[in-house]
C-alpha atoms as a PDB file:
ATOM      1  CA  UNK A   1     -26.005 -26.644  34.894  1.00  0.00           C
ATOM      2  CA  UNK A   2     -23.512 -24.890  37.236  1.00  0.00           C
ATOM      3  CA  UNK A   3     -21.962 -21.648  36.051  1.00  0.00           C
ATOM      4  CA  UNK A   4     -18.199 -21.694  35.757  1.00  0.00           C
ATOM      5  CA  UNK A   5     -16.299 -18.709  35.756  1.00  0.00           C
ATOM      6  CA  UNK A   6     -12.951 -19.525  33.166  1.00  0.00           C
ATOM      7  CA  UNK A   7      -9.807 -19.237  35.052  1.00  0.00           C
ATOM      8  CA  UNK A   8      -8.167 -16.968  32.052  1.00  0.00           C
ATOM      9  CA  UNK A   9      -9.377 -13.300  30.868  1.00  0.00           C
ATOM     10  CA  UNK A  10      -9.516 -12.650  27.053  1.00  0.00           C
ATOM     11  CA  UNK A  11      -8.286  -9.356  25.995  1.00  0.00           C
ATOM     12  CA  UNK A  12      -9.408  -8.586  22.495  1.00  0.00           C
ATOM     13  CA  UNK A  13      -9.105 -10.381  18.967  1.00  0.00           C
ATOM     14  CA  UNK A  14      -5.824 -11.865  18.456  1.00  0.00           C
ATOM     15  CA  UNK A  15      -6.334 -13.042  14.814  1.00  0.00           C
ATOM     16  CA  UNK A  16      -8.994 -13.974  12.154  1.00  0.00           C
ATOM     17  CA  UNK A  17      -8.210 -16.703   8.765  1.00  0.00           C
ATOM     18  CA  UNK A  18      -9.890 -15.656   5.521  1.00  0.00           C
ATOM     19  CA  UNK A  19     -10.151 -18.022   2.567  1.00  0.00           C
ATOM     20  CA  UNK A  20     -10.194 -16.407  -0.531  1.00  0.00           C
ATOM     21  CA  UNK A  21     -10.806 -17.058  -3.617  1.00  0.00           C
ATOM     22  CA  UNK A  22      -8.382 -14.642  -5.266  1.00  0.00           C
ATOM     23  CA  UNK A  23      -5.102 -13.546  -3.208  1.00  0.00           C
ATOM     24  CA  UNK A  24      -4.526 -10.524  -5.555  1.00  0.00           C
ATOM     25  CA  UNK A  25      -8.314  -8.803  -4.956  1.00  0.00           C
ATOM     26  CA  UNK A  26      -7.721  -9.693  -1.245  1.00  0.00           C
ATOM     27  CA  UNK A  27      -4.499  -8.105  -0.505  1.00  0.00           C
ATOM     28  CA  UNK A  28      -5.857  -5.110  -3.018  1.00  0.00           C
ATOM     29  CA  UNK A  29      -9.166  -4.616  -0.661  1.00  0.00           C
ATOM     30  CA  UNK A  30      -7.376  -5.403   2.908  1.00  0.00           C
ATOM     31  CA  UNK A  31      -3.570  -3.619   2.227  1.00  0.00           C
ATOM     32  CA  UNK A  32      -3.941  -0.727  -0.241  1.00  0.00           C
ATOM     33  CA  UNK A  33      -7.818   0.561   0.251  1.00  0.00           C
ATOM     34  CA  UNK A  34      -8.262  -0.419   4.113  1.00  0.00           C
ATOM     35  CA  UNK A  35      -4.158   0.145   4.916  1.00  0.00           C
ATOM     36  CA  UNK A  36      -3.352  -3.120   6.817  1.00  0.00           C
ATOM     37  CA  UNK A  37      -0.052  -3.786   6.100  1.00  0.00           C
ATOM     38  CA  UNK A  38       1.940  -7.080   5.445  1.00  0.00           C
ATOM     39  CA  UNK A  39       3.267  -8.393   8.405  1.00  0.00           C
ATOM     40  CA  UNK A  40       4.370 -11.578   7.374  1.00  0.00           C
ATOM     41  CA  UNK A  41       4.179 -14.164   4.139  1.00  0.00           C
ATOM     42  CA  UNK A  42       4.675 -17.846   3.904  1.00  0.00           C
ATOM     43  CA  UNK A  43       4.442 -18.973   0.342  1.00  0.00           C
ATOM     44  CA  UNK A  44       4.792 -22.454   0.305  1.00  0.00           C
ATOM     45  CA  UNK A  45       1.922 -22.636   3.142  1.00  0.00           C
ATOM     46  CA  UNK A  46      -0.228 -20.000   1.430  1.00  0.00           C
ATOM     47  CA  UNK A  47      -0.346 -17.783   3.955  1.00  0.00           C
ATOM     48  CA  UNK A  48      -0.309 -13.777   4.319  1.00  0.00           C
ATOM     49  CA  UNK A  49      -0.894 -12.121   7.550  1.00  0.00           C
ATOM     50  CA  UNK A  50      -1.637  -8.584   7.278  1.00  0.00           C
ATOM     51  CA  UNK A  51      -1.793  -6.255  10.532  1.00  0.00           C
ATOM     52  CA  UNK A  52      -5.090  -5.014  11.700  1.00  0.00           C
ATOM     53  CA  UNK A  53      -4.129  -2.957  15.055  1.00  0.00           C
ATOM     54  CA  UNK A  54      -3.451  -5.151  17.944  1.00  0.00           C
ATOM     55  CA  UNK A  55      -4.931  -7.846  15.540  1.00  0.00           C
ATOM     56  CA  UNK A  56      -4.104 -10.019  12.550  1.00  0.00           C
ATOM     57  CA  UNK A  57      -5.862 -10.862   9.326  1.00  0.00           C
ATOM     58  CA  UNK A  58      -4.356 -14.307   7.983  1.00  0.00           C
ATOM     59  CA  UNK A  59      -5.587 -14.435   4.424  1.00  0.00           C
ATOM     60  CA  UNK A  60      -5.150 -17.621   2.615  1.00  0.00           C
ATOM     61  CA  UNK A  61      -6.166 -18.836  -0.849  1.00  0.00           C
ATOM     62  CA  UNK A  62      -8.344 -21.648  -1.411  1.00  0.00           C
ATOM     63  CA  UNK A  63      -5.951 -23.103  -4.199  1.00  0.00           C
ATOM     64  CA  UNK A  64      -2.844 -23.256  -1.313  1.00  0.00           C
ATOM     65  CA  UNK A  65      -1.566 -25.868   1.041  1.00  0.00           C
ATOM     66  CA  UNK A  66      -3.717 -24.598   3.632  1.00  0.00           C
ATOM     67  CA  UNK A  67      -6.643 -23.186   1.918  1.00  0.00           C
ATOM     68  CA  UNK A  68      -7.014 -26.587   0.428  1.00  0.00           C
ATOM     69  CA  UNK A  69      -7.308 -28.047   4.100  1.00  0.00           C
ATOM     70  CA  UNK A  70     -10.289 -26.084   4.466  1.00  0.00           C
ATOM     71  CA  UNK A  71     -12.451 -27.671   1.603  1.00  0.00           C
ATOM     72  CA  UNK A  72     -14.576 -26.211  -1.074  1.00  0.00           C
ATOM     73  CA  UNK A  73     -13.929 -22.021  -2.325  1.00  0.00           C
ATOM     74  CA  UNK A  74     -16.318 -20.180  -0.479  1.00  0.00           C
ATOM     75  CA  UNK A  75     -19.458 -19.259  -2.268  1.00  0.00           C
ATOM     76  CA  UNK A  76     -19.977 -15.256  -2.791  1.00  0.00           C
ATOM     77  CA  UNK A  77     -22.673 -14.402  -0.491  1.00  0.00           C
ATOM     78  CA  UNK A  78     -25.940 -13.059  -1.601  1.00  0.00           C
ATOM     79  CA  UNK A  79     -28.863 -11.327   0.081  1.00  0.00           C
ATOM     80  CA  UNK A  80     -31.097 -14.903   0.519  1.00  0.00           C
ATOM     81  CA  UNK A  81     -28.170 -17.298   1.513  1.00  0.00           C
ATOM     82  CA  UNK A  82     -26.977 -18.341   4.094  1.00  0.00           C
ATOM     83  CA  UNK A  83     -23.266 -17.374   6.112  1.00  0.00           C
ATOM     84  CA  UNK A  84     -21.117 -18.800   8.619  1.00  0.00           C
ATOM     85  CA  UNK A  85     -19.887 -15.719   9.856  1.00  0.00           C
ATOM     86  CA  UNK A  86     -21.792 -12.447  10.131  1.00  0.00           C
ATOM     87  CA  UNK A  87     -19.225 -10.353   9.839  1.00  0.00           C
ATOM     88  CA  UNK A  88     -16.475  -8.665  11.697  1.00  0.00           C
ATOM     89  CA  UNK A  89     -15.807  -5.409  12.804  1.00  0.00           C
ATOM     90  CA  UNK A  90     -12.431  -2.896  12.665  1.00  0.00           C
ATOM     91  CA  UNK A  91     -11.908  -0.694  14.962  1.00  0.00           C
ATOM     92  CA  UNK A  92     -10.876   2.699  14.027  1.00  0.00           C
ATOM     93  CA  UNK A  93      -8.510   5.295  15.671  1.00  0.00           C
ATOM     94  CA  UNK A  94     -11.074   8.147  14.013  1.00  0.00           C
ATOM     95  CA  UNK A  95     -13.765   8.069  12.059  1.00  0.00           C
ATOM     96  CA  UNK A  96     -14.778  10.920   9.315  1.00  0.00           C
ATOM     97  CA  UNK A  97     -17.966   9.376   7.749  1.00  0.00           C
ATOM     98  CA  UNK A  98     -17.258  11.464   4.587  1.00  0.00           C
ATOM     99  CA  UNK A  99     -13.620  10.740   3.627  1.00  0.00           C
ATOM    100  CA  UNK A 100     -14.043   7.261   4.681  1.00  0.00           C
ATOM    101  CA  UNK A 101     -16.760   6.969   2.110  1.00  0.00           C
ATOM    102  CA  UNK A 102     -14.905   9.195  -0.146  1.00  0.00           C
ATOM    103  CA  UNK A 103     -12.151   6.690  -0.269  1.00  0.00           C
ATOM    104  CA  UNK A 104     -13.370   3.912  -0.386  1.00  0.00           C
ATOM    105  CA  UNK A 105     -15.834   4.501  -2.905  1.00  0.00           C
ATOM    106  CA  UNK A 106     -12.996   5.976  -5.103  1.00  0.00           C
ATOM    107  CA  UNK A 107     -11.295   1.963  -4.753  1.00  0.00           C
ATOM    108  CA  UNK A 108     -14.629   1.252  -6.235  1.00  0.00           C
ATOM    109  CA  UNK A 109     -16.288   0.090  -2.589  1.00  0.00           C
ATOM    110  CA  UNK A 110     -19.769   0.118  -2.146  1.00  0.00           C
ATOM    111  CA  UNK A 111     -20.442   2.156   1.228  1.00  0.00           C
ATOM    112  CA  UNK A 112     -23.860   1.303   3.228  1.00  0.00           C
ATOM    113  CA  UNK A 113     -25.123   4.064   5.873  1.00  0.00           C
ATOM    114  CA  UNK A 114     -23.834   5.636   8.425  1.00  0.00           C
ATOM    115  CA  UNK A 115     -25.718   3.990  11.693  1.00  0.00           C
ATOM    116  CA  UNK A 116     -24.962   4.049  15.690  1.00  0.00           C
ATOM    117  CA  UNK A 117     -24.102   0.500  16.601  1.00  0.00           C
ATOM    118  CA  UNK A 118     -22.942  -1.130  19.765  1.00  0.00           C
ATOM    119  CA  UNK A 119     -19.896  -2.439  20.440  1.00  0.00           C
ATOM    120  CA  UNK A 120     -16.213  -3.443  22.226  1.00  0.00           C
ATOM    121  CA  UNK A 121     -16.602   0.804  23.663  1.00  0.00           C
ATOM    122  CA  UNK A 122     -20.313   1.217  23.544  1.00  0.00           C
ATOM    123  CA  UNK A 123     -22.387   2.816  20.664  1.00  0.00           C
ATOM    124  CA  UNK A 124     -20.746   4.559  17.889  1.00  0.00           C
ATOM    125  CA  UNK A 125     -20.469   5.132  14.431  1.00  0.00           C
ATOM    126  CA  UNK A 126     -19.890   2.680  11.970  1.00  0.00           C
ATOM    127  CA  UNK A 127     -20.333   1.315   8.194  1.00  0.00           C
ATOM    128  CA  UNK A 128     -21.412  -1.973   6.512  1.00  0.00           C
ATOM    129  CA  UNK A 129     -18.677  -2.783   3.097  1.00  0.00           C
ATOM    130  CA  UNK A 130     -17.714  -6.186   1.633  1.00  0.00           C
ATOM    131  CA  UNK A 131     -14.649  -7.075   0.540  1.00  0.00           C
ATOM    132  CA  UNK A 132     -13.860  -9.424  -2.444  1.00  0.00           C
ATOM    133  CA  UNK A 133     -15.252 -12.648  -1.248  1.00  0.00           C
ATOM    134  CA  UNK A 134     -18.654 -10.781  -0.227  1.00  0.00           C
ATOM    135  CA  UNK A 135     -17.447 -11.403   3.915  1.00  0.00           C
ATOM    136  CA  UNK A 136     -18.997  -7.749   5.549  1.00  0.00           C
ATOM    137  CA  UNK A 137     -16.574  -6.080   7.012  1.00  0.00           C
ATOM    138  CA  UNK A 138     -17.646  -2.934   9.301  1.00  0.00           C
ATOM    139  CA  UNK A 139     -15.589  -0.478   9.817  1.00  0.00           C
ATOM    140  CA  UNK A 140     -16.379   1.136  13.856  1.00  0.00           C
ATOM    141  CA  UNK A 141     -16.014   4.386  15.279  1.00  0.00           C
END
């Protein structure tokens, strides 16, 4: 098979969709303990985009127009099942392992360890948390 190069360059995440189960934890875990703020809300769709950076986090409920599109609630995740998605990771302008976990344990966040992981600029430090719906989130250095 031939390699193709695309004819277009991607330049980073533009956006990622989150069903939820409850729109009220979500919001909670994404807006007041991580600090993404509302961008923009379309009830009758079900849809709340909260800024992430340069990116967006479009949470929508399972029970709304468009979460229902998307079929069953998603299960909570546990250690021996399966996932679609991994999880994703946030970039962060700074990164002070001990008031990060300070906070976030204080919004009642389990915090995993502090590990050197690769990614979008090389190795650096980062943490494992989940957020309502059990989807890891990991917040970079």
């Amino acid at each position: 098979m031939p390699e193709s190069r695309a004819p277009f360059e991607i330049s980073g995440l533009d956006h990622l969709v989150l069903r939820v189960r409850s729109l009220e934890k979500t919001l909670h875990f994404y807006r007041d303990v991580l600090g993404c703020e509302v961008e923009r809300e379309l009830p009758n769709l079900g849809l709340v985009q909260l800024r992430a950076g340069a990116a967006l986090i479009d949470i929508v409920p399972v029970d709304s127009e468009l979460g229902r599109a998307g079929g069953d609630a998603p299960k909570p995740v546990h250690k021996d099942g399966g996932r679609n998605v991994d999880h994703f990771a946030l970039k962060l302008v700074s990164f002070d392992a001990g008031s990060l976990a300070a906070h976030l344990e204080s919004n009642g966040v389990s915090v995993g360890d502090v590990a050197e992981r690769y990614g979008a600029d090389g190795f650096g430090p980062s943490i494992y948390i989940e957020d309502p719906d059990g989807n890891i989130v990991e917040l970079k250095g």
